[in-house]
C-alpha atoms as a PDB file:
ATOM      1  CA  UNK A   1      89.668 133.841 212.670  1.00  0.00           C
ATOM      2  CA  UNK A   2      88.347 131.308 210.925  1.00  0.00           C
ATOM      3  CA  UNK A   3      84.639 132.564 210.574  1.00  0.00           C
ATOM      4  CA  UNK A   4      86.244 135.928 209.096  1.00  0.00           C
ATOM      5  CA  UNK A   5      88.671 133.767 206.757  1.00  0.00           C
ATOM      6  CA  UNK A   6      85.441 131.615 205.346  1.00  0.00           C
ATOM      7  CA  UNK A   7      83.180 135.018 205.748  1.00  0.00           C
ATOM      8  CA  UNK A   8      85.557 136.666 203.266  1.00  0.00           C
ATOM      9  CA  UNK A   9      85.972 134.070 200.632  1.00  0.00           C
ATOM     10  CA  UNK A  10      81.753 133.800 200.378  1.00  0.00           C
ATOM     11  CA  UNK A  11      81.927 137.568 199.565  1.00  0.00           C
ATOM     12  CA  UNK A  12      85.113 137.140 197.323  1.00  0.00           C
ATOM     13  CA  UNK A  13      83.063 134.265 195.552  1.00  0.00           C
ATOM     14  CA  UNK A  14      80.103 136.280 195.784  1.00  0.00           C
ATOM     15  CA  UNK A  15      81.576 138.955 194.121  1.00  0.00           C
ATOM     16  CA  UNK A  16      83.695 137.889 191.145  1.00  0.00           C
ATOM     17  CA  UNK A  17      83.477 139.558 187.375  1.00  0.00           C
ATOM     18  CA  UNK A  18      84.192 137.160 184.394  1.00  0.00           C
ATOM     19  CA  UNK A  19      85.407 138.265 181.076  1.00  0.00           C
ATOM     20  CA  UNK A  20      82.846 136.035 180.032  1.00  0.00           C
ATOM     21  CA  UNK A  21      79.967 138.564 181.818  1.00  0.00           C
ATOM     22  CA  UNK A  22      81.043 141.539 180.153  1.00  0.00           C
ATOM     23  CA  UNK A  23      78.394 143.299 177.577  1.00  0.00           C
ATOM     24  CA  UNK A  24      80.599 143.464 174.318  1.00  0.00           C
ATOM     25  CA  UNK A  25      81.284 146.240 172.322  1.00  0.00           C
ATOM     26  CA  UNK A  26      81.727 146.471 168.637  1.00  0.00           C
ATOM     27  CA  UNK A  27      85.039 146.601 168.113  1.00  0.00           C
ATOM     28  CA  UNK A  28      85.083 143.508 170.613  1.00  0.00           C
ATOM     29  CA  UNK A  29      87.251 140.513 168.799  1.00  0.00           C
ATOM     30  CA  UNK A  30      89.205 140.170 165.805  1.00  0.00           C
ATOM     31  CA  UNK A  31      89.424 142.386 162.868  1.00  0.00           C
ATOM     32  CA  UNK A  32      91.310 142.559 159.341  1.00  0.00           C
ATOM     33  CA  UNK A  33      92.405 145.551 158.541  1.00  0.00           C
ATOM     34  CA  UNK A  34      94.284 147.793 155.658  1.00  0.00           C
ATOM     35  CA  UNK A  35      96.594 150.450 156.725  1.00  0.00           C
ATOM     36  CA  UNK A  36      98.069 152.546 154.493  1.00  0.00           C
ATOM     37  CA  UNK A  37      97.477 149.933 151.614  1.00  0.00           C
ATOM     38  CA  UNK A  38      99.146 146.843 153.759  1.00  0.00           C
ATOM     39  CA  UNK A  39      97.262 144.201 155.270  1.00  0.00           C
ATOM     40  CA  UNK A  40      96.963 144.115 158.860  1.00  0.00           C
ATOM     41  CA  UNK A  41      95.189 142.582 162.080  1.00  0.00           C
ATOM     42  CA  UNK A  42      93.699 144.024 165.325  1.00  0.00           C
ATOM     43  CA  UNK A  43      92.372 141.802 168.463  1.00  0.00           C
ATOM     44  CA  UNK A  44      89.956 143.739 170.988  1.00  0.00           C
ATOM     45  CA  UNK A  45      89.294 141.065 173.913  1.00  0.00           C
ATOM     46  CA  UNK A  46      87.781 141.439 177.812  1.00  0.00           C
ATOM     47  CA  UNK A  47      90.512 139.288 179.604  1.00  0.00           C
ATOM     48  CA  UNK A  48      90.784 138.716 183.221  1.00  0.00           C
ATOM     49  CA  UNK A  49      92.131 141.509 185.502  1.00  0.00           C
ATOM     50  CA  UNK A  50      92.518 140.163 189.006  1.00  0.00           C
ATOM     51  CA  UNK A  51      94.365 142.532 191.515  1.00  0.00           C
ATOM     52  CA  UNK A  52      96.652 141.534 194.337  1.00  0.00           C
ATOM     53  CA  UNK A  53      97.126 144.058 196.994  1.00  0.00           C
ATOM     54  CA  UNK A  54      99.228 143.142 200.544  1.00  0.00           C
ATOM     55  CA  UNK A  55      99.835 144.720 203.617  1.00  0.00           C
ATOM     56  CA  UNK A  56     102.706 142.865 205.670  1.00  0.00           C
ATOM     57  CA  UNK A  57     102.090 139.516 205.594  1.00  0.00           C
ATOM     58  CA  UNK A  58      98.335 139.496 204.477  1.00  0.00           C
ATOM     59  CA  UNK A  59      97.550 139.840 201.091  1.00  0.00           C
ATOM     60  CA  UNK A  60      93.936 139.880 199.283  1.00  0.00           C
ATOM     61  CA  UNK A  61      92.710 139.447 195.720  1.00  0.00           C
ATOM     62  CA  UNK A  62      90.247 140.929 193.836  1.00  0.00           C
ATOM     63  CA  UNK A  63      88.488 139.718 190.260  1.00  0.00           C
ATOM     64  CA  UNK A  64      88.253 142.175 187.798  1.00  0.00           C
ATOM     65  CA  UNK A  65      87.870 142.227 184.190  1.00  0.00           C
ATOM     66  CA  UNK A  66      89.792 145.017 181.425  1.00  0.00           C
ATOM     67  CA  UNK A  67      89.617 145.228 178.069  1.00  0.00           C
ATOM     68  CA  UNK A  68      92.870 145.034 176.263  1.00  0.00           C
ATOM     69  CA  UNK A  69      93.973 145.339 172.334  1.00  0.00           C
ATOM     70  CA  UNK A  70      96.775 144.538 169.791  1.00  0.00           C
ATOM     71  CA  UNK A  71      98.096 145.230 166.442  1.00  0.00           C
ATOM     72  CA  UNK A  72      99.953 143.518 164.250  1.00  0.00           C
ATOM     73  CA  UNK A  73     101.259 145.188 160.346  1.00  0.00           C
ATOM     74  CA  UNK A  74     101.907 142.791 158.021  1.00  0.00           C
ATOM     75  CA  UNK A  75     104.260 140.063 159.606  1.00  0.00           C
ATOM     76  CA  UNK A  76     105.675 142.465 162.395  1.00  0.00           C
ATOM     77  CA  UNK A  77     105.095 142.055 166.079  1.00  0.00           C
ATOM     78  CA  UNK A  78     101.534 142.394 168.148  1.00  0.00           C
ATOM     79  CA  UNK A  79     101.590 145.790 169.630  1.00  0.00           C
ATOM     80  CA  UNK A  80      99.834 146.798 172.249  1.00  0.00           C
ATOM     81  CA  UNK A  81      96.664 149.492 172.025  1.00  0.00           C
ATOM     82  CA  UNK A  82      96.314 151.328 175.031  1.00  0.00           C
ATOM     83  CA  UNK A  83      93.888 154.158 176.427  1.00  0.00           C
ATOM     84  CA  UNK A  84      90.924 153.159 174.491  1.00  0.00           C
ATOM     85  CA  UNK A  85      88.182 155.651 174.739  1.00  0.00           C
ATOM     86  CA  UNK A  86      84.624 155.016 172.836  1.00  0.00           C
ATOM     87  CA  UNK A  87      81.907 156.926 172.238  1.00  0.00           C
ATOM     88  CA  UNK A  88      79.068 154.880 170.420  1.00  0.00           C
ATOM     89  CA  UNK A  89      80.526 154.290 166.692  1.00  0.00           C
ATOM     90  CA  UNK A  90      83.727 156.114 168.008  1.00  0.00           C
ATOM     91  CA  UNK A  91      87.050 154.666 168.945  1.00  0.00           C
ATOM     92  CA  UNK A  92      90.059 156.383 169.959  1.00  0.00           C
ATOM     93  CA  UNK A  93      93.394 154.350 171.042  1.00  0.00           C
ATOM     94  CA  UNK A  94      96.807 154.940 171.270  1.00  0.00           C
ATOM     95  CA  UNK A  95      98.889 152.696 169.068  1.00  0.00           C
ATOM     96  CA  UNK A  96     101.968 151.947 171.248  1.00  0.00           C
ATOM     97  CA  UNK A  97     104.632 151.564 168.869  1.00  0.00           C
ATOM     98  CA  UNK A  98     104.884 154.695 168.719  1.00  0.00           C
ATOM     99  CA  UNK A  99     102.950 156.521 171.516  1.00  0.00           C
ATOM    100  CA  UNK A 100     100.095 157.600 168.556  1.00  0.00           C
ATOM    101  CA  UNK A 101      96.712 158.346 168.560  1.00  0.00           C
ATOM    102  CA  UNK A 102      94.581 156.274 166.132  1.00  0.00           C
ATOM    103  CA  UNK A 103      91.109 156.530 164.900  1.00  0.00           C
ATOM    104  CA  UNK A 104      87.904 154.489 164.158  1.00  0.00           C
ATOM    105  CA  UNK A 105      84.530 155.063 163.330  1.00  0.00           C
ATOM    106  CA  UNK A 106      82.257 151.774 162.392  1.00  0.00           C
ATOM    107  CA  UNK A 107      79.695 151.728 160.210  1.00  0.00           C
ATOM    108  CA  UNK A 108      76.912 149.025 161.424  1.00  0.00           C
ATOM    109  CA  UNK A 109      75.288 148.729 158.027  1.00  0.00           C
ATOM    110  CA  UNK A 110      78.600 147.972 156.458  1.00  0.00           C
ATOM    111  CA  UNK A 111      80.644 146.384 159.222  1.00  0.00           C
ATOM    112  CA  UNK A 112      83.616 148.370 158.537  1.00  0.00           C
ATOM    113  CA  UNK A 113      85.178 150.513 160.941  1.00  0.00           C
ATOM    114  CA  UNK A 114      87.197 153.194 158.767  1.00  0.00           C
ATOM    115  CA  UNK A 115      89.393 155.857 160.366  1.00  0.00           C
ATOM    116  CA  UNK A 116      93.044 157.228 160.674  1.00  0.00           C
ATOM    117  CA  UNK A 117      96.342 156.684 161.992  1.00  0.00           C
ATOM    118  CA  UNK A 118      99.462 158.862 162.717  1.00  0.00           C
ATOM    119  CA  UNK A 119     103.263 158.357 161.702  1.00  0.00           C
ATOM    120  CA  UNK A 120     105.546 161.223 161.919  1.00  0.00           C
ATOM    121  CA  UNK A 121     103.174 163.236 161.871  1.00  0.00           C
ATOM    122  CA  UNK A 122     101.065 162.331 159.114  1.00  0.00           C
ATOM    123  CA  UNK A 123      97.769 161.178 158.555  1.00  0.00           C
ATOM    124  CA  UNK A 124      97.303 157.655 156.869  1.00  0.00           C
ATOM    125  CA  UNK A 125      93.692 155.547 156.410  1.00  0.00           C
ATOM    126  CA  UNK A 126      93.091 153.099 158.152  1.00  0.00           C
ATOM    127  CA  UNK A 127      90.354 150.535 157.175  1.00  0.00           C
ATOM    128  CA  UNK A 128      89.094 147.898 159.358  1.00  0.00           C
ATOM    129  CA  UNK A 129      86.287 144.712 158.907  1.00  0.00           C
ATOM    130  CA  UNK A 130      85.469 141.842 161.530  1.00  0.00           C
ATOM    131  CA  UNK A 131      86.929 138.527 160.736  1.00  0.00           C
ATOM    132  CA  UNK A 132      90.345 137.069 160.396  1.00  0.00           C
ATOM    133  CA  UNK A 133      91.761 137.634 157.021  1.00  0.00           C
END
C-alpha cells in the first residue's frame, strides 16, 4: 500500500499543469474598454483548475489549468464571461449578466480588439485596448 500511495504521488507530481505553463493568448490579461460610450474593464487570466473526484472513502486530485474572464461597466460588479470560443483574431463569450453573446475581433497592428455586444436585443460597440485604464 505504501509503494502504490508513493507510486501515485510521483505520477501526480509528474504530471501537474501550472497556469504559469500555459501558451497565452491575446486577449490574455487586462483590458480597458468602451462600451456603448462608458468606460469599462475586462480581465482574461489562466488560473488554477484542480479537480477532486472520490469514491467512498478515497478521494484523488488532479491539476488542471482553465481560463476564466470578467467584466466590470463603469463602477458595477465583475461579471463573469463564460463559454469563450476563439478562432485566431476572433473571440466569442457569453457575458453573464445577462446570458449574452459578445464579440471581439483584435487588430495586432493596433492593439485594439473592437466588436459587439447585445442588450435586449440590440447591438451596441464594444471597443477594447490592453492596459488598465
Amino acid at each position: 500500500m505504501k509503494r502504490t500511495l508513493m507510486a501515485l504521488t510521483l505520477l501526480s507530481t509528474l504530471a501537474t499543469s501550472h497556469a504559469s505553463q500555459v501558451a497565452g493568448a491575446w486577449y490574455f490579461g487586462t483590458w480597458s474598454c468602451v462600451i456603448d460610450g462608458r468606460a469599462a474593464r475586462m480581465v482574461w487570466q489562466v488560473v488554477d483548475d484542480p479537480q477532486t473526484s472520490c469514491s467512498g472513502n478515497i478521494c484523488s486530485t488532479s491539476s488542471g489549468v482553465a481560463v476564466r474572464g470578467w467584466f466590470k461597466d463603469g463602477g458595477g460588479p465583475w461579471v463573469k464571461l463564460m463559454n469563450r470560443s476563439a478562432s485566431g483574431p476572433d473571440l466569442r463569450f457569453t457575458y453573464t449578466g445577462d446570458n449574452t453573446r459578445w464579440f471581439l475581433r483584435y487588430d495586432p497592428s493596433t492593439g485594439v480588439a473592437t466588436g459587439n455586444t447585445i442588450w435586449r436585443g440590440n447591438t451596441y460597440p464594444l471597443q477594447c485596448s490592453q492596459g488598465q485604464g
